[in-house]
PDB file of N, CA and C in Angstrom:
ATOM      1  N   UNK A   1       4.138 -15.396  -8.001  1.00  0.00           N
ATOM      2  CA  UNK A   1       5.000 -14.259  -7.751  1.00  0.00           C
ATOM      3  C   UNK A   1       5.633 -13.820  -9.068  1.00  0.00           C
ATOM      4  N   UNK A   2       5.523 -12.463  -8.879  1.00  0.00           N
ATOM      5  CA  UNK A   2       6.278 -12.095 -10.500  1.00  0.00           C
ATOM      6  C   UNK A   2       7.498 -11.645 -10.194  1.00  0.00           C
ATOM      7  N   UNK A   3       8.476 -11.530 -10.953  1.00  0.00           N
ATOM      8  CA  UNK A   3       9.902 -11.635 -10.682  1.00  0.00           C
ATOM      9  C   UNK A   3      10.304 -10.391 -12.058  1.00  0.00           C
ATOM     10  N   UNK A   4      11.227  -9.523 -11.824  1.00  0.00           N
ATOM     11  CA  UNK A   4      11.555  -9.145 -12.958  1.00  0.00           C
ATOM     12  C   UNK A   4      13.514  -8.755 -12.658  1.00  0.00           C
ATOM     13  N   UNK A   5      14.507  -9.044 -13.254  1.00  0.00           N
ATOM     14  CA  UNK A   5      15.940  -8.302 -12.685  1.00  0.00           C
ATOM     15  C   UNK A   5      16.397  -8.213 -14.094  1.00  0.00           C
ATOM     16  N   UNK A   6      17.229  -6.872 -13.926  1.00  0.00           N
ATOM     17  CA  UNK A   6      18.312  -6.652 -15.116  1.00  0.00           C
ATOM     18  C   UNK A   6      18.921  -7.585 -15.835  1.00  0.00           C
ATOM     19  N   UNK A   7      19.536  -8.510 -14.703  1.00  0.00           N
ATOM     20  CA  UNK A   7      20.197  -9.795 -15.221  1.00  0.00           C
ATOM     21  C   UNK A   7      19.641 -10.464 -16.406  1.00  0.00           C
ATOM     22  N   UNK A   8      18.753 -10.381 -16.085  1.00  0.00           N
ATOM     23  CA  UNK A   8      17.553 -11.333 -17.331  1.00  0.00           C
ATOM     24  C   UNK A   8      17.936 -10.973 -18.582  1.00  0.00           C
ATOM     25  N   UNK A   9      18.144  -9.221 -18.331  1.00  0.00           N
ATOM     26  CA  UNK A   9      18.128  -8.874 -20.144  1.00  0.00           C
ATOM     27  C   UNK A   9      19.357  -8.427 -19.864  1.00  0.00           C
ATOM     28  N   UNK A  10      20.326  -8.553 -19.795  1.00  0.00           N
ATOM     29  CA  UNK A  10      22.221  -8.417 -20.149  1.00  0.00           C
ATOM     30  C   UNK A  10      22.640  -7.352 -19.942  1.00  0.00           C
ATOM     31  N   UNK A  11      21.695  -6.684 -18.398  1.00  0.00           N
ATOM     32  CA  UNK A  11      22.288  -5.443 -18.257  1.00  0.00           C
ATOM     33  C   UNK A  11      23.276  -5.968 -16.652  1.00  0.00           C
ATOM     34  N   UNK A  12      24.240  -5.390 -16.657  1.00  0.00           N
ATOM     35  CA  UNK A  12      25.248  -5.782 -15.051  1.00  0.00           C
ATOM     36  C   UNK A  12      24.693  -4.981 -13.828  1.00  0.00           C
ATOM     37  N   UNK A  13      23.619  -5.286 -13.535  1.00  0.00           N
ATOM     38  CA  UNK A  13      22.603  -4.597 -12.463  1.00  0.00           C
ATOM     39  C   UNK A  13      22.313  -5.568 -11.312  1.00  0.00           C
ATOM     40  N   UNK A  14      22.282  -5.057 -10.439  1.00  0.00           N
ATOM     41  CA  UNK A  14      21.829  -6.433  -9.497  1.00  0.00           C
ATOM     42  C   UNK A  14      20.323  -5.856  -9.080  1.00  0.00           C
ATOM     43  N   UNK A  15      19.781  -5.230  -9.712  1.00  0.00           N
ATOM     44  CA  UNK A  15      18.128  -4.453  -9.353  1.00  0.00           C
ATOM     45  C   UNK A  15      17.086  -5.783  -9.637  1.00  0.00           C
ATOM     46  N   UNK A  16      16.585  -5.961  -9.204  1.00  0.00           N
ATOM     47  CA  UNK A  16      15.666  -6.941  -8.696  1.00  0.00           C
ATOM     48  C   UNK A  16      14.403  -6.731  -8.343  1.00  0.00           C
ATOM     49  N   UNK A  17      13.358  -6.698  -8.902  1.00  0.00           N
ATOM     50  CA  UNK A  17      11.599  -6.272  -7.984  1.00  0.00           C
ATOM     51  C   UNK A  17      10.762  -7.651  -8.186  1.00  0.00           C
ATOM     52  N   UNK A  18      10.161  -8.070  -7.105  1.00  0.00           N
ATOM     53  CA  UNK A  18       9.791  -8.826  -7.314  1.00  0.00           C
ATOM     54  C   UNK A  18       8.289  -8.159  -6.090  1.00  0.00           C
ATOM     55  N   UNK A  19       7.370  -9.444  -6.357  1.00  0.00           N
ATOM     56  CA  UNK A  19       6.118  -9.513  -5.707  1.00  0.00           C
ATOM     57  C   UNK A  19       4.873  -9.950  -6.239  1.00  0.00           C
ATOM     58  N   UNK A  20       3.479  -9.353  -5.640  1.00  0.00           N
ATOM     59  CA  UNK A  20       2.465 -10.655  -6.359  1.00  0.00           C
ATOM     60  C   UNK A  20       1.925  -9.365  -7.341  1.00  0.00           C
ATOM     61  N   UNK A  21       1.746  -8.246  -7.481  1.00  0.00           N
ATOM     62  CA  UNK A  21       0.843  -7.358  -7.844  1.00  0.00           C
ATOM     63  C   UNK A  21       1.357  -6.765  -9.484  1.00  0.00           C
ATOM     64  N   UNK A  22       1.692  -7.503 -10.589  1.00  0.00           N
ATOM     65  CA  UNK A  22       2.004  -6.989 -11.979  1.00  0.00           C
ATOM     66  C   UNK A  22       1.867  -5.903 -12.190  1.00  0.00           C
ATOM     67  N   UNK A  23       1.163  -4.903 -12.011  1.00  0.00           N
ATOM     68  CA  UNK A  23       0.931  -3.585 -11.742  1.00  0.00           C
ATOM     69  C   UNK A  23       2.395  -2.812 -11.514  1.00  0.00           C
ATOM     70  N   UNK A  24       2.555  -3.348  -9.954  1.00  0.00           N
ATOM     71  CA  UNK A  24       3.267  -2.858  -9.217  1.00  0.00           C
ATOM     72  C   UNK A  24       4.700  -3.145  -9.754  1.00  0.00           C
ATOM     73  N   UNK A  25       5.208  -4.455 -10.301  1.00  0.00           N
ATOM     74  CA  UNK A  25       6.258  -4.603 -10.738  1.00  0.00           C
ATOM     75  C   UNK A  25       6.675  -3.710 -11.910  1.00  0.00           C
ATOM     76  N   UNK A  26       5.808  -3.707 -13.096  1.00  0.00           N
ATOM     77  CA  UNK A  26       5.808  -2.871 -13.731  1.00  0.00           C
ATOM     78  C   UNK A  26       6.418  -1.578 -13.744  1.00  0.00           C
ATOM     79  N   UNK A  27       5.454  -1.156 -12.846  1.00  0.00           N
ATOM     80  CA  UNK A  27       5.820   0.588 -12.936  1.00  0.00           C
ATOM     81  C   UNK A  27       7.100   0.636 -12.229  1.00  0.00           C
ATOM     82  N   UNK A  28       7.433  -0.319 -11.204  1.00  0.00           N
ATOM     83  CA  UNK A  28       9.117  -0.273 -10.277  1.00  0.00           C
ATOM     84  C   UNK A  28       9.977  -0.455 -11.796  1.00  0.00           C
ATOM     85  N   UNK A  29      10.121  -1.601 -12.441  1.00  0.00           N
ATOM     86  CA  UNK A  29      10.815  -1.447 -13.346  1.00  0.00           C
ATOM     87  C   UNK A  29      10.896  -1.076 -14.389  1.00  0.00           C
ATOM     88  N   UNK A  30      10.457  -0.661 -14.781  1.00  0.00           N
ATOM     89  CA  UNK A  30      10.090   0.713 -16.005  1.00  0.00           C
ATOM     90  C   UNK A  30      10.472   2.100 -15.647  1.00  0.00           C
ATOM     91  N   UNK A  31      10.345   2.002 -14.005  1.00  0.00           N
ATOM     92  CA  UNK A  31      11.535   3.467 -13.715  1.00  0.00           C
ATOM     93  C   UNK A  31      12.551   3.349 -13.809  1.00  0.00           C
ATOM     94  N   UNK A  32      12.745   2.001 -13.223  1.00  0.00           N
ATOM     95  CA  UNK A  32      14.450   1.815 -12.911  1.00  0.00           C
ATOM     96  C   UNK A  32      14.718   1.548 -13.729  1.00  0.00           C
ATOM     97  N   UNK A  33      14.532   1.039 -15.094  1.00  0.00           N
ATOM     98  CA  UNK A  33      15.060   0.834 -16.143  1.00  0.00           C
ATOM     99  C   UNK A  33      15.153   1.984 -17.085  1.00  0.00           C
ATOM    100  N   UNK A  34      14.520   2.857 -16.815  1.00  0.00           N
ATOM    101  CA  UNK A  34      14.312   4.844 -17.742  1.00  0.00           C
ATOM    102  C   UNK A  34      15.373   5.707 -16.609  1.00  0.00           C
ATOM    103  N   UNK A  35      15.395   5.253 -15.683  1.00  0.00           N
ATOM    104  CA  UNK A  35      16.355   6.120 -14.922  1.00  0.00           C
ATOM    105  C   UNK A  35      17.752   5.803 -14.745  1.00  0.00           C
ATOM    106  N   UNK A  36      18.215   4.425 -14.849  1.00  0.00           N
ATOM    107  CA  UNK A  36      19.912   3.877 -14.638  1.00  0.00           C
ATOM    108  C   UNK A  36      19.726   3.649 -15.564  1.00  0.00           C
ATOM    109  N   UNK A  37      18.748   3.339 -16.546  1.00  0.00           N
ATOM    110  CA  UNK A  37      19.846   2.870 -18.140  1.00  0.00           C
ATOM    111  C   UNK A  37      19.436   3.501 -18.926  1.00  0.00           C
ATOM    112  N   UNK A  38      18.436   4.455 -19.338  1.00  0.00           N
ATOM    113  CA  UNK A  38      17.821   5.379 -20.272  1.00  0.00           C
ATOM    114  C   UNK A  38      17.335   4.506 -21.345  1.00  0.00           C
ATOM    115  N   UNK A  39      16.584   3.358 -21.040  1.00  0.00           N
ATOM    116  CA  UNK A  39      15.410   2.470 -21.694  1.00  0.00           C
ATOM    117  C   UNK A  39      14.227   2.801 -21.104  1.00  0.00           C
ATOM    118  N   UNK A  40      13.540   3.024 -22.131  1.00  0.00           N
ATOM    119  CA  UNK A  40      12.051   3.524 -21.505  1.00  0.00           C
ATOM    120  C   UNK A  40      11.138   2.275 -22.069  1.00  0.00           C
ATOM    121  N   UNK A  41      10.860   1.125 -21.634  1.00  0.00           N
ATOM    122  CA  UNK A  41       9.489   0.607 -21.903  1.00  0.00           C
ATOM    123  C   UNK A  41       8.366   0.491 -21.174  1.00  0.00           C
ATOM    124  N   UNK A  42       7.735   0.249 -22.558  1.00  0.00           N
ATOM    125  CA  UNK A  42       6.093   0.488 -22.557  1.00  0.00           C
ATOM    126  C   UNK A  42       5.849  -0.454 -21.211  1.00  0.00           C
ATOM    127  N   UNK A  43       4.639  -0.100 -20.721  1.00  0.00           N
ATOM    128  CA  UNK A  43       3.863  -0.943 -19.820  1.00  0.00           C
ATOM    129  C   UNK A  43       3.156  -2.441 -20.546  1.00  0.00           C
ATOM    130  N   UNK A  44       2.926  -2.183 -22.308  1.00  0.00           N
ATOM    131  CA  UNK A  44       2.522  -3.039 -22.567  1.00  0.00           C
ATOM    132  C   UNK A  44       3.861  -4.795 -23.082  1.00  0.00           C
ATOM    133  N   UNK A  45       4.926  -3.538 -23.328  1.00  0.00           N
ATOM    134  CA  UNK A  45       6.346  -4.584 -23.618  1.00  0.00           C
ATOM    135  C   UNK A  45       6.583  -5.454 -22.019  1.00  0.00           C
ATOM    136  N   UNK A  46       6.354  -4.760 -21.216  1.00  0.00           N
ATOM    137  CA  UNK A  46       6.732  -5.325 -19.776  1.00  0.00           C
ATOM    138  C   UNK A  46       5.922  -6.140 -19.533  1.00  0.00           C
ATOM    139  N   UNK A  47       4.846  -5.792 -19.976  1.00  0.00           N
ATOM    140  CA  UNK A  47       3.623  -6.815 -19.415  1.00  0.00           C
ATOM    141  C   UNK A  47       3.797  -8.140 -20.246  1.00  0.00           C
ATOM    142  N   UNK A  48       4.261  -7.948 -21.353  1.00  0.00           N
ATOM    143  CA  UNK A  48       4.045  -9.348 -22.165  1.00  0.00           C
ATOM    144  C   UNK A  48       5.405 -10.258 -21.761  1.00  0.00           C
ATOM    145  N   UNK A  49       6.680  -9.425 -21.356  1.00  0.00           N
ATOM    146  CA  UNK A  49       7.507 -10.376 -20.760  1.00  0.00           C
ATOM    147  C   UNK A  49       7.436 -11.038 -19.458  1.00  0.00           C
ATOM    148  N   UNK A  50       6.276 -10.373 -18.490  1.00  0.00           N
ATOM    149  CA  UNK A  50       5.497 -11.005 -17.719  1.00  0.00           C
ATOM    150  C   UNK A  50       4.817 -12.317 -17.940  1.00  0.00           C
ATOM    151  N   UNK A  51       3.864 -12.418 -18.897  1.00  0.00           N
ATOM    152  CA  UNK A  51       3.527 -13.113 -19.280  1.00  0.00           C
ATOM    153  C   UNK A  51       4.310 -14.523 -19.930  1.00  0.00           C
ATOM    154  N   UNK A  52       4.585 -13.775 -20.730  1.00  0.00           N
ATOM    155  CA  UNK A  52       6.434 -14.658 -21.019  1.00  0.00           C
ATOM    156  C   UNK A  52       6.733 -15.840 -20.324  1.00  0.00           C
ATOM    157  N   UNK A  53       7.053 -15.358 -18.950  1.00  0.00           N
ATOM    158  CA  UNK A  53       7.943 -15.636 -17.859  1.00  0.00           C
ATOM    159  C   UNK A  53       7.057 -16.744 -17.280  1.00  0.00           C
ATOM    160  N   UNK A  54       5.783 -16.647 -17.228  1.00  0.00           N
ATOM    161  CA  UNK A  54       4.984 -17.652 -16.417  1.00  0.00           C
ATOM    162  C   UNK A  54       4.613 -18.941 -17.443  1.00  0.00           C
ATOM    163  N   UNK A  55       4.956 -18.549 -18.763  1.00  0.00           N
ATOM    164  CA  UNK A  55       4.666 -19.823 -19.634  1.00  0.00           C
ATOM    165  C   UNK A  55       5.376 -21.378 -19.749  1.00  0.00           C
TER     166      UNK A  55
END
Protein backbone atom coordinates (compact mmCIF):
# COMPACT_ATOMS: atom_id res chain seq x y z
CA UNK A 1 0.00 0.00 0.00
CA UNK A 2 1.33 3.39 -0.81
CA UNK A 3 0.73 6.02 1.67
CA UNK A 4 1.44 9.65 1.02
CA UNK A 5 0.16 12.81 3.92
CA UNK A 6 1.25 16.40 4.32
CA UNK A 7 2.40 15.55 7.70
CA UNK A 8 5.34 13.79 6.27
CA UNK A 9 6.71 16.96 4.73
CA UNK A 10 5.88 19.80 7.60
CA UNK A 11 2.92 21.00 6.12
CA UNK A 12 -0.25 21.26 9.13
CA UNK A 13 -2.65 19.30 6.79
CA UNK A 14 -4.39 16.35 7.81
CA UNK A 15 -4.79 15.29 3.77
CA UNK A 16 -3.93 11.85 3.52
CA UNK A 17 -4.23 9.46 0.10
CA UNK A 18 -3.45 6.37 0.39
CA UNK A 19 -4.02 2.96 -1.74
CA UNK A 20 -2.39 0.21 -3.95
CA UNK A 21 -2.23 2.01 -7.48
CA UNK A 22 1.12 4.73 -7.49
CA UNK A 23 -0.38 6.21 -10.38
CA UNK A 24 -3.30 7.06 -8.62
CA UNK A 25 -1.66 8.42 -5.49
CA UNK A 26 0.33 10.55 -7.40
CA UNK A 27 -1.86 12.50 -9.40
CA UNK A 28 -4.37 12.85 -5.90
CA UNK A 29 -1.39 14.43 -4.37
CA UNK A 30 0.16 16.53 -6.70
CA UNK A 31 -3.28 18.27 -6.91
CA UNK A 32 -3.74 18.65 -3.52
CA UNK A 33 -0.53 19.76 -2.97
CA UNK A 34 -0.71 22.61 -6.29
CA UNK A 35 -4.08 23.53 -5.05
CA UNK A 36 -3.93 24.14 -0.88
CA UNK A 37 -0.37 24.92 -0.88
CA UNK A 38 0.77 26.22 -4.34
CA UNK A 39 3.66 23.41 -4.62
CA UNK A 40 3.56 21.94 -7.83
CA UNK A 41 5.55 18.59 -8.06
CA UNK A 42 6.71 16.68 -10.70
CA UNK A 43 5.23 13.20 -11.08
CA UNK A 44 8.78 12.15 -11.27
CA UNK A 45 9.79 13.95 -7.54
CA UNK A 46 6.62 12.07 -6.16
CA UNK A 47 7.42 9.00 -7.57
CA UNK A 48 10.89 8.76 -6.13
CA UNK A 49 9.54 9.64 -2.60
CA UNK A 50 7.41 6.68 -3.26
CA UNK A 51 10.01 4.73 -3.73
CA UNK A 52 11.77 6.26 -0.82
CA UNK A 53 9.14 5.21 1.46
CA UNK A 54 9.17 1.43 0.67
CA UNK A 55 13.01 1.17 1.24
Amino acid sequence: MVRLSCRDYGFECDYTVEGQNSQVIVEEFGTHSNNEHGIEYSKETLMQIILRKRI
